[in-house]
N, C-alpha and C. Protein backbone atom coordinates (compact mmCIF):
# COMPACT_ATOMS: atom_id res chain seq x y z
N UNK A 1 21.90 6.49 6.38
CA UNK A 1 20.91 7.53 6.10
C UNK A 1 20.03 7.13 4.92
N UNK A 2 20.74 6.18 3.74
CA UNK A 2 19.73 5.98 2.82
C UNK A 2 18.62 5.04 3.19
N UNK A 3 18.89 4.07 4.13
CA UNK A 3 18.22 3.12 4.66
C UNK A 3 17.05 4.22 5.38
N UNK A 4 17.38 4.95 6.11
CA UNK A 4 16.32 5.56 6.77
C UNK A 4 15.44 6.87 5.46
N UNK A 5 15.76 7.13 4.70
CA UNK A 5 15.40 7.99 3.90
C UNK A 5 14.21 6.86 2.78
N UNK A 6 14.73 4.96 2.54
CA UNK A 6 13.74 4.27 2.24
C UNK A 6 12.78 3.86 2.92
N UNK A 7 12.96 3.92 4.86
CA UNK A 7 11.98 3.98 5.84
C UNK A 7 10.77 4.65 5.01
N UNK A 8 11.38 5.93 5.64
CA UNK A 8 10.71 7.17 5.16
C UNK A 8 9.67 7.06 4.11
N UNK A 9 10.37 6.57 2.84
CA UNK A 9 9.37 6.19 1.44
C UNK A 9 8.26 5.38 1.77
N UNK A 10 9.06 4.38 2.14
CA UNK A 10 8.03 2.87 2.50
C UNK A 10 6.69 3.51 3.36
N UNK A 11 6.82 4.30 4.21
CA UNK A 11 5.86 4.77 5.54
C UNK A 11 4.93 5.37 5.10
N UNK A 12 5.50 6.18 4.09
CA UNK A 12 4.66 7.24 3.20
C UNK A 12 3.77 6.71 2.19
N UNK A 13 4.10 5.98 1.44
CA UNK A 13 3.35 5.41 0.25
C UNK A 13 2.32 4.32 1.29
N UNK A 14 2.89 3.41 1.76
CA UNK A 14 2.16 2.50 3.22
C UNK A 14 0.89 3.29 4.08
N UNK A 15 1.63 4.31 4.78
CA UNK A 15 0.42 4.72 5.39
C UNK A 15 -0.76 5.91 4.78
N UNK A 16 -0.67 6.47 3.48
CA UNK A 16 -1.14 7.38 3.01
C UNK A 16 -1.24 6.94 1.64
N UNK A 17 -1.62 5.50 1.54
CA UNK A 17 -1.97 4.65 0.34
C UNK A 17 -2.10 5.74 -0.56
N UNK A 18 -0.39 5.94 -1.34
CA UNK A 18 0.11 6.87 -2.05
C UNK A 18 -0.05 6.01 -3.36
N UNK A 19 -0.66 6.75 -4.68
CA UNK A 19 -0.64 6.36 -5.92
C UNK A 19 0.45 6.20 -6.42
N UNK A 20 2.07 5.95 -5.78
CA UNK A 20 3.02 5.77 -6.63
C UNK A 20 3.83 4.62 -5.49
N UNK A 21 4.80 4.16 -6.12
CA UNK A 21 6.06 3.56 -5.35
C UNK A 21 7.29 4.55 -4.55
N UNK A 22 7.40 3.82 -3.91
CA UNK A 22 8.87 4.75 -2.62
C UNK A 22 9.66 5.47 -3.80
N UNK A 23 10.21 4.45 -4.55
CA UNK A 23 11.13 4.79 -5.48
C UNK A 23 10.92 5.90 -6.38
N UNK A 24 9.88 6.18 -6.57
CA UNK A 24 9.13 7.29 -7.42
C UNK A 24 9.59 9.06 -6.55
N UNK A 25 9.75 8.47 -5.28
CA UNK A 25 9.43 10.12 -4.59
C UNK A 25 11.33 10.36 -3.76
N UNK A 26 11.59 11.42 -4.78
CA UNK A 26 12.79 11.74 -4.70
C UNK A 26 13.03 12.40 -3.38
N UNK A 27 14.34 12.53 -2.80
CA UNK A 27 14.73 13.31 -1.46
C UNK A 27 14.48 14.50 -1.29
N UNK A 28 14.21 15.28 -2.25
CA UNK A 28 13.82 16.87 -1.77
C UNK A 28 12.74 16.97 -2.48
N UNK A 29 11.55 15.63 -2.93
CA UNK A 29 10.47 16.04 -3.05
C UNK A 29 9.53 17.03 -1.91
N UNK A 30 9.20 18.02 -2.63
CA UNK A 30 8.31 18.81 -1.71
C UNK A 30 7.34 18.19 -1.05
N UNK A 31 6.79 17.95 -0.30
CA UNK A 31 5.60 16.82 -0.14
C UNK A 31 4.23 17.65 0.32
N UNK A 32 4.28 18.84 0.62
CA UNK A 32 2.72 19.86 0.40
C UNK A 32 2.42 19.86 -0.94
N UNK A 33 3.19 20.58 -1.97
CA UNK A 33 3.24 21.25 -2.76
C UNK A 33 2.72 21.04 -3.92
N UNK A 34 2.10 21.76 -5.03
CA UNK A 34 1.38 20.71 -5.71
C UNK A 34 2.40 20.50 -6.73
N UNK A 35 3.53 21.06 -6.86
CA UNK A 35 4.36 20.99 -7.93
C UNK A 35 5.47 19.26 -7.27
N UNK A 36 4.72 18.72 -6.01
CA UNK A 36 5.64 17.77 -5.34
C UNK A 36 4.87 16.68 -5.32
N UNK A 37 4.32 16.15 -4.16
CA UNK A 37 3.29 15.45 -4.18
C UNK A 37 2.09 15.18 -3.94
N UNK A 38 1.58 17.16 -3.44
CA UNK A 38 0.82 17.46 -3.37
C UNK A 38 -0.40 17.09 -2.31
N UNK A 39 0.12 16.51 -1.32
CA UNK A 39 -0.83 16.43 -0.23
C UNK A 39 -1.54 17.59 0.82
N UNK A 40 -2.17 16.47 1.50
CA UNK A 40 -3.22 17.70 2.29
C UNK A 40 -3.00 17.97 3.52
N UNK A 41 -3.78 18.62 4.68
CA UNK A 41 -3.38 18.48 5.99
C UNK A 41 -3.70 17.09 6.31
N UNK A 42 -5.19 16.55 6.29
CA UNK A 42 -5.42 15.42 6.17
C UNK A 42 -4.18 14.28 6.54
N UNK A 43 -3.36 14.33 5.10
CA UNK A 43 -2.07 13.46 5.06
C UNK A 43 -1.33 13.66 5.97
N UNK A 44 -1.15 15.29 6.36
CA UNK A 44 -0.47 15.65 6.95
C UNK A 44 -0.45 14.78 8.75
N UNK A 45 -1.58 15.01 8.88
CA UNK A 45 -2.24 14.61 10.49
C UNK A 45 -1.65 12.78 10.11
N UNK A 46 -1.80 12.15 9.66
CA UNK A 46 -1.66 10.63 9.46
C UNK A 46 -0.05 10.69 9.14
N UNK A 47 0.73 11.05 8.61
CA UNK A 47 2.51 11.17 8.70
C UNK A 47 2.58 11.32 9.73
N UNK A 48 2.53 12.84 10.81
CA UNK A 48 2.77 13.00 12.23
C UNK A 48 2.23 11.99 12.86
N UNK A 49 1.45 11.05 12.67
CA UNK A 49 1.59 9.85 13.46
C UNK A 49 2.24 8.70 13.25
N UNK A 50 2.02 8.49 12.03
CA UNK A 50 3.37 7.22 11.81
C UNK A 50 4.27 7.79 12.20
N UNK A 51 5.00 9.14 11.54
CA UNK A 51 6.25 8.80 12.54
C UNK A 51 6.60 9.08 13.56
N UNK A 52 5.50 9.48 14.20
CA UNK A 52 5.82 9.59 16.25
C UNK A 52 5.79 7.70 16.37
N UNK A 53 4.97 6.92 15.81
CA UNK A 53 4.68 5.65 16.03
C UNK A 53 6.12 5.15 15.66
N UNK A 54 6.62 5.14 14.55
CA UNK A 54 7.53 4.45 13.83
C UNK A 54 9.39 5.18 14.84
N UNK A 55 9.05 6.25 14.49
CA UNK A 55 10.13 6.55 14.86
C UNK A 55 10.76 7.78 16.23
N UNK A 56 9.33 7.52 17.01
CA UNK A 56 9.55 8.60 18.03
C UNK A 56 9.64 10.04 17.54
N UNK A 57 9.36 10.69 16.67
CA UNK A 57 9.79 11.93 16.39
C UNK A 57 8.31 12.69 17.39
N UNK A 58 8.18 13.96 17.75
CA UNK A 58 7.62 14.56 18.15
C UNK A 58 7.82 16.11 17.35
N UNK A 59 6.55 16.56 17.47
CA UNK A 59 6.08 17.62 16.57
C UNK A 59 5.82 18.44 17.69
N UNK A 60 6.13 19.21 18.52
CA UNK A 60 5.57 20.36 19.82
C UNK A 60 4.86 21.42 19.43
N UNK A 61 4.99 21.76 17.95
CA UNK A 61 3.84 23.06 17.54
C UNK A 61 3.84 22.83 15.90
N UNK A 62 2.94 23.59 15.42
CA UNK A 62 3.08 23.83 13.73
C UNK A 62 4.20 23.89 13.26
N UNK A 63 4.85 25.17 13.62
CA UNK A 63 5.74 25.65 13.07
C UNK A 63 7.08 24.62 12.95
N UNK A 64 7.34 23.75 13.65
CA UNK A 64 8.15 22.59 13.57
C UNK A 64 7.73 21.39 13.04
N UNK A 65 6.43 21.45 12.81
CA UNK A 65 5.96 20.38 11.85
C UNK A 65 6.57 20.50 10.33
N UNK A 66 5.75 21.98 10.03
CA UNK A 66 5.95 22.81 8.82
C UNK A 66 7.53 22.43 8.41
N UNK A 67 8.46 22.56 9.50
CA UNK A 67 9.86 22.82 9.13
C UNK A 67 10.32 21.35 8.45
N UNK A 68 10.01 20.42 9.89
CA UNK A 68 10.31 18.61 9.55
C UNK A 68 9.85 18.45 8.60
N UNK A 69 7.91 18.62 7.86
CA UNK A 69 7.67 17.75 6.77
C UNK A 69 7.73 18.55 5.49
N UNK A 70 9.14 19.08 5.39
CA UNK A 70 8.99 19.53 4.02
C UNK A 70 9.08 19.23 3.03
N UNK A 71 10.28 17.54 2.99
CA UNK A 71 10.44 16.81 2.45
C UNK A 71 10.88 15.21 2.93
N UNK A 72 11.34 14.67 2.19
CA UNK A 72 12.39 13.12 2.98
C UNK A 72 13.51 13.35 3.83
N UNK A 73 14.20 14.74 3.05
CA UNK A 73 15.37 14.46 3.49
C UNK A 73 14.81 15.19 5.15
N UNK A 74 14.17 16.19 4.99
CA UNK A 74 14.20 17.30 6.56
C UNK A 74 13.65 15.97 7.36
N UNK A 75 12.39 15.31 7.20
CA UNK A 75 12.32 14.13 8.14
C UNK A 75 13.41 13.52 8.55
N UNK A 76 14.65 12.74 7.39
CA UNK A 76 15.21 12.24 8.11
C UNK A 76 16.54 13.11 9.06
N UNK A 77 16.41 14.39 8.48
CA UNK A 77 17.68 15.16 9.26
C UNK A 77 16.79 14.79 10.83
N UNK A 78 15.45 15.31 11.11
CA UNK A 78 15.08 15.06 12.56
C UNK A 78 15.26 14.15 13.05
N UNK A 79 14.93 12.77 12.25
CA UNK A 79 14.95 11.43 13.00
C UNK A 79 16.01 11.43 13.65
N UNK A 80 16.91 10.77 13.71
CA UNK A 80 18.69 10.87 14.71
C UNK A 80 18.19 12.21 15.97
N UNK A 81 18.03 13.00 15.88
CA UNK A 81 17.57 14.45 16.99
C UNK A 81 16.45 13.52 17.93
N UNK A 82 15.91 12.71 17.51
CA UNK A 82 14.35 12.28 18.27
C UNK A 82 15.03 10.67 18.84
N UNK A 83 16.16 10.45 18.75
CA UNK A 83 16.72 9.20 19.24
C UNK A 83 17.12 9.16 20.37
């Protein structure tokens, strides 16, 4: 799980040429939030594709987006579910 939780980092900072390192963004960083890392929908739309690309996950409405990208860890609880 930690291996997939540094996926996770790597994908994020990689595909959303993030101003910090993987290592910087903790497991229950919020990742909307501005008290977290404060991204946008924008970001939002470019994550839901890396990781349908990277890791098969599928998003079927908002409201399960909302739920998956709340942080590292809820991504990776889905990943294993999308296998």
């Amino acid at each position: 799980m930690d291996e997939l939780r540094q996926q996770i980092k790597d994908l994020m900072v990689n595909e959303l040429m993030l101003q910090m390192t993987a290592e910087e963004i903790g497991n229950e960083t919020p990742i909307f939030s501005p008290e977290g890392l404060g991204l946008d929908s924008v970001d939002a739309l470019q994550l839901v594709v890396a990781l349908e690309k990277k890791f098969g996950l599928k998003f079927p409405d908002a409201e399960t987006a909302r739920n998956v990208l709340r942080c590292v860890d809820t991504i990776a609880a889905a990943v294993p579910a999308a296998e």
